[in-house]
N, C-alpha and C. Protein backbone atom coordinates (compact mmCIF):
# COMPACT_ATOMS: atom_id res chain seq x y z
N UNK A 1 16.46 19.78 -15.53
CA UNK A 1 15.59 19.51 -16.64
C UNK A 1 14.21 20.10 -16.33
N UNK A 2 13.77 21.32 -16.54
CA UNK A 2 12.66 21.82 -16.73
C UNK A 2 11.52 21.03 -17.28
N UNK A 3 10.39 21.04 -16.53
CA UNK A 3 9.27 19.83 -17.03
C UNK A 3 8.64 21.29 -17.97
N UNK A 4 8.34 20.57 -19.04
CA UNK A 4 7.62 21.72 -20.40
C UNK A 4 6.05 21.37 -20.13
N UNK A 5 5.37 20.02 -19.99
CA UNK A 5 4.28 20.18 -20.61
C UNK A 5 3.20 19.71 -19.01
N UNK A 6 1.72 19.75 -18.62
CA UNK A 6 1.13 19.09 -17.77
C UNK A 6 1.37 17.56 -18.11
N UNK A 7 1.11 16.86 -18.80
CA UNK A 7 1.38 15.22 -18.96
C UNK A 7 3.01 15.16 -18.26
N UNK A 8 3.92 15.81 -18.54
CA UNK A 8 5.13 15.37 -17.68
C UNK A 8 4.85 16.14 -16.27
N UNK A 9 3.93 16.56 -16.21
CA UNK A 9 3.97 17.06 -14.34
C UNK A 9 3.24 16.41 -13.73
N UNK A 10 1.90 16.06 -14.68
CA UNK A 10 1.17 14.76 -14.23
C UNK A 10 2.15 13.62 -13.79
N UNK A 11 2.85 12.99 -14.66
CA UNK A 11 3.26 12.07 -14.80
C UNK A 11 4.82 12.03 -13.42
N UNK A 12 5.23 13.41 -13.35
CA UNK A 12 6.22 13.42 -12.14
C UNK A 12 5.28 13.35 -10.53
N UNK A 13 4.53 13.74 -11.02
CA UNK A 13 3.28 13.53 -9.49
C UNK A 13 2.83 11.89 -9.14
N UNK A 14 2.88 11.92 -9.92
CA UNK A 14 2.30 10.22 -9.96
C UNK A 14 3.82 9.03 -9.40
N UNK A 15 4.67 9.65 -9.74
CA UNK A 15 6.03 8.24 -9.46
C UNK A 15 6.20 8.93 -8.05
N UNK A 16 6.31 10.57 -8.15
CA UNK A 16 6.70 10.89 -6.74
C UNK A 16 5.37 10.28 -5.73
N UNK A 17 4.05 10.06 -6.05
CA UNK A 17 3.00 8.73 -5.24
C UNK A 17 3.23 7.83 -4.98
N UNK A 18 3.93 6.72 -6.36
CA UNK A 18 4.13 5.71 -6.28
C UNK A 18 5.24 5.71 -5.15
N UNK A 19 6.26 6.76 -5.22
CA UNK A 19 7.65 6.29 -4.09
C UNK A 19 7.49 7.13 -2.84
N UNK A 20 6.23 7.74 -2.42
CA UNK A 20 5.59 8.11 -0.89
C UNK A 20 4.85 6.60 -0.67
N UNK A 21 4.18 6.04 -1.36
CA UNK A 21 3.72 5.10 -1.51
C UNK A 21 4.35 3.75 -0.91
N UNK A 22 5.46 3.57 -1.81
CA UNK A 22 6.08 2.45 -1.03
C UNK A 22 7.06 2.70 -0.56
N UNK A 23 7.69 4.02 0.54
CA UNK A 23 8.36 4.33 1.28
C UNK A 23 7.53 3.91 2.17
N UNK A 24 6.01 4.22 2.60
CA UNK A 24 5.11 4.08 3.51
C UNK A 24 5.05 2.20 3.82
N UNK A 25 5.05 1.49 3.04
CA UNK A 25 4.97 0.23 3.11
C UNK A 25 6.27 -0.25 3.70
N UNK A 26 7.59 0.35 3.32
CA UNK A 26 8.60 -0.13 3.47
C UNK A 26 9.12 -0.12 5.03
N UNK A 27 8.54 1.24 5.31
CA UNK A 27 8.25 1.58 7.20
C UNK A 27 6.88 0.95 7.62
N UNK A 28 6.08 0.12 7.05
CA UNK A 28 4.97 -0.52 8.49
C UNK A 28 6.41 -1.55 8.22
N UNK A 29 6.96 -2.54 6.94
CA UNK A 29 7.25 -3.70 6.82
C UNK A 29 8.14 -3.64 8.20
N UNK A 30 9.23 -2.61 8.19
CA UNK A 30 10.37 -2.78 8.85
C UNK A 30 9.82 -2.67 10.53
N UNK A 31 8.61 -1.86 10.77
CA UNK A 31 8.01 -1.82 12.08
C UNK A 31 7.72 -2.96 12.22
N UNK A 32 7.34 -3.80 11.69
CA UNK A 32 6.25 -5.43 11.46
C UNK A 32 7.81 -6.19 11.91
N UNK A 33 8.63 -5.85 10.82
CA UNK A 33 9.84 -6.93 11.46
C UNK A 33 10.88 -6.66 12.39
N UNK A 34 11.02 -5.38 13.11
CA UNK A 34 11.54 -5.17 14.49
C UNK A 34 10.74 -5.71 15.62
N UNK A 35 9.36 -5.74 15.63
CA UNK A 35 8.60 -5.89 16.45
C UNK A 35 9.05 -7.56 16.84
N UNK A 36 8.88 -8.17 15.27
CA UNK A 36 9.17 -9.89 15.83
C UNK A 36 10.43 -9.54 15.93
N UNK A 37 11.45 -9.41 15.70
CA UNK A 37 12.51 -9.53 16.51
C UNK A 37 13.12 -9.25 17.68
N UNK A 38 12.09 -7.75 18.28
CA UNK A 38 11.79 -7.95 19.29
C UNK A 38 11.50 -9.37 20.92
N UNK A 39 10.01 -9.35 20.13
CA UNK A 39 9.79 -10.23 20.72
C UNK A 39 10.95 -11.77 20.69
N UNK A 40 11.54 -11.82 19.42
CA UNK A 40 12.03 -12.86 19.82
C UNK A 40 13.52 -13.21 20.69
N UNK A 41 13.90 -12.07 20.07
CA UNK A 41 14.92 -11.93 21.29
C UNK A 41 13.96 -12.02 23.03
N UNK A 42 13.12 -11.40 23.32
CA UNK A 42 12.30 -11.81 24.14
C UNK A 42 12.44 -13.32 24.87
N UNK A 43 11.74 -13.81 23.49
CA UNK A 43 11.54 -15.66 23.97
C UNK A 43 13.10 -16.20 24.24
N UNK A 44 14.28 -15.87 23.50
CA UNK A 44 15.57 -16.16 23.99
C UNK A 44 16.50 -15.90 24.88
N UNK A 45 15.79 -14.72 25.31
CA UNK A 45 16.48 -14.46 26.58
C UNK A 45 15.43 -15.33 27.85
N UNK A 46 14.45 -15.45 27.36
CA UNK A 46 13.25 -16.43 28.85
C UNK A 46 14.03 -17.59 28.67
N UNK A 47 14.49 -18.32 27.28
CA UNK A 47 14.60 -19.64 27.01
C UNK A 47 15.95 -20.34 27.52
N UNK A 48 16.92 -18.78 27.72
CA UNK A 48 18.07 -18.80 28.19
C UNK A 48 18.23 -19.00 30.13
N UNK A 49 17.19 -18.21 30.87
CA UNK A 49 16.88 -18.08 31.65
C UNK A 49 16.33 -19.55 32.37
N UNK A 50 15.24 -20.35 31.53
CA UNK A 50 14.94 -21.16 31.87
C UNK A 50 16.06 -22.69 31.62
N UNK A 51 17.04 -22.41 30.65
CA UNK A 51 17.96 -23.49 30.70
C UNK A 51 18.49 -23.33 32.06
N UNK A 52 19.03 -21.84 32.11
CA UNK A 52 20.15 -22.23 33.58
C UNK A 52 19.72 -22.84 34.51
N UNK A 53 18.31 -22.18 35.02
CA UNK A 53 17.27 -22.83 35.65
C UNK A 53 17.57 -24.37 35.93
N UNK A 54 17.10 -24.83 34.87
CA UNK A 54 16.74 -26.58 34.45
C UNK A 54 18.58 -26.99 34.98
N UNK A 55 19.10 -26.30 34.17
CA UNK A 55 20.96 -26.99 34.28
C UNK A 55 20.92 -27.03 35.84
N UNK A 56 20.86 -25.80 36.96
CA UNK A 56 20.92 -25.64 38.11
C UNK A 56 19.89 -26.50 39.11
N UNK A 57 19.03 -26.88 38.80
CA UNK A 57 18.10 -28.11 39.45
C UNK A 57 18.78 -29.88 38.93
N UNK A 58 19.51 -30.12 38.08
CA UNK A 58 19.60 -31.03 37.53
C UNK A 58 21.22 -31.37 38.34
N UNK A 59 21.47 -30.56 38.26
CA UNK A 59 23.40 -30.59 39.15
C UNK A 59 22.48 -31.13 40.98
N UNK A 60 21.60 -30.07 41.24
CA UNK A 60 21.17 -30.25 42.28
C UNK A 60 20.69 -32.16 42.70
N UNK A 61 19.66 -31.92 41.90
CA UNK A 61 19.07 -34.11 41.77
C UNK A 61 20.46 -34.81 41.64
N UNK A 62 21.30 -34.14 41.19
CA UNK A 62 22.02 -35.42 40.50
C UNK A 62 23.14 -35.38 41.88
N UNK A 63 23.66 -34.13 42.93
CA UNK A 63 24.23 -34.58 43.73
C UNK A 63 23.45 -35.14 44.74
N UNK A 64 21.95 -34.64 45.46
CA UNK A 64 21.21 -35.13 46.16
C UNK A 64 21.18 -36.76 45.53
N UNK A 65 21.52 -37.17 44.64
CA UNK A 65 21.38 -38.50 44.52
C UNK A 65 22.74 -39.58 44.61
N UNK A 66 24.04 -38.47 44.83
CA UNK A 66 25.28 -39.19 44.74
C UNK A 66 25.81 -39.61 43.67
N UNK A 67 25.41 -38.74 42.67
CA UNK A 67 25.21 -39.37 41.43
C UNK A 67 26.61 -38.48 40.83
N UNK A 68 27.07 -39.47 39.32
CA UNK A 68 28.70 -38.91 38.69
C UNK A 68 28.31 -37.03 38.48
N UNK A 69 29.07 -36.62 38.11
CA UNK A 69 28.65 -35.01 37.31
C UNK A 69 28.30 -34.75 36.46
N UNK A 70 27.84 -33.91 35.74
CA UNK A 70 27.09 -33.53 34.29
C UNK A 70 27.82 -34.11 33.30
N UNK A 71 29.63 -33.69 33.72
CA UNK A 71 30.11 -33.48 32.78
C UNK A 71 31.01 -34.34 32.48
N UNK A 72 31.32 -35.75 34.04
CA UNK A 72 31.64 -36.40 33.71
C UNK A 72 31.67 -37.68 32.73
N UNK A 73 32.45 -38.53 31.86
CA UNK A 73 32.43 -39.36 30.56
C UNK A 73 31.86 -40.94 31.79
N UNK A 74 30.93 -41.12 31.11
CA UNK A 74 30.82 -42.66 31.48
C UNK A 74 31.94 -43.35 31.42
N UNK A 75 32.41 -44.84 32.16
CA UNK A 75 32.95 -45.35 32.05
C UNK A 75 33.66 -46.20 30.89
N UNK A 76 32.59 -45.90 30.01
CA UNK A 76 32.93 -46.56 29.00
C UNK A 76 34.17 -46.01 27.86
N UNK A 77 33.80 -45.02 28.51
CA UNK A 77 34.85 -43.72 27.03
C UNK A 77 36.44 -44.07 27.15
């Protein structure tokens, strides 16, 4: 489709702005939300790190104390 007049070349300049425009927005957004997901995989892998941690000190107290196992059911069950 051949553009005939300046108002339709104007007017094709202007949408092809509008969609450089928010192509540009659409790449900070997606930089903005890799970044936190980044990071948060980050905090889940520390948070993962610090359970085993905690699990592996807690087996520790609990035999230094003679105590049942993590995983054993109270008596009551």
């Amino acid at each position: 489709m051949p553009v005939t007049s300046p108002t339709e070349l104007e007017q094709l300049k202007e949408q092809l702005f509008d969609l450089q425009t928010q192509v540009a927005f659409q790449e900070d957004t997606l930089q903005a939300l890799n970044d936190i997901v980044t990071r948060q995989q980050q905090q889940i892998e520390n948070l993962h790190e610090l359970s085993k941690s905690q699990k592996s000190q807690l087996e520790l107290m609990t035999e230094e104390m003679g105590g049942a196992q993590l995983d054993e059911k109270p008596p009551h069950y």
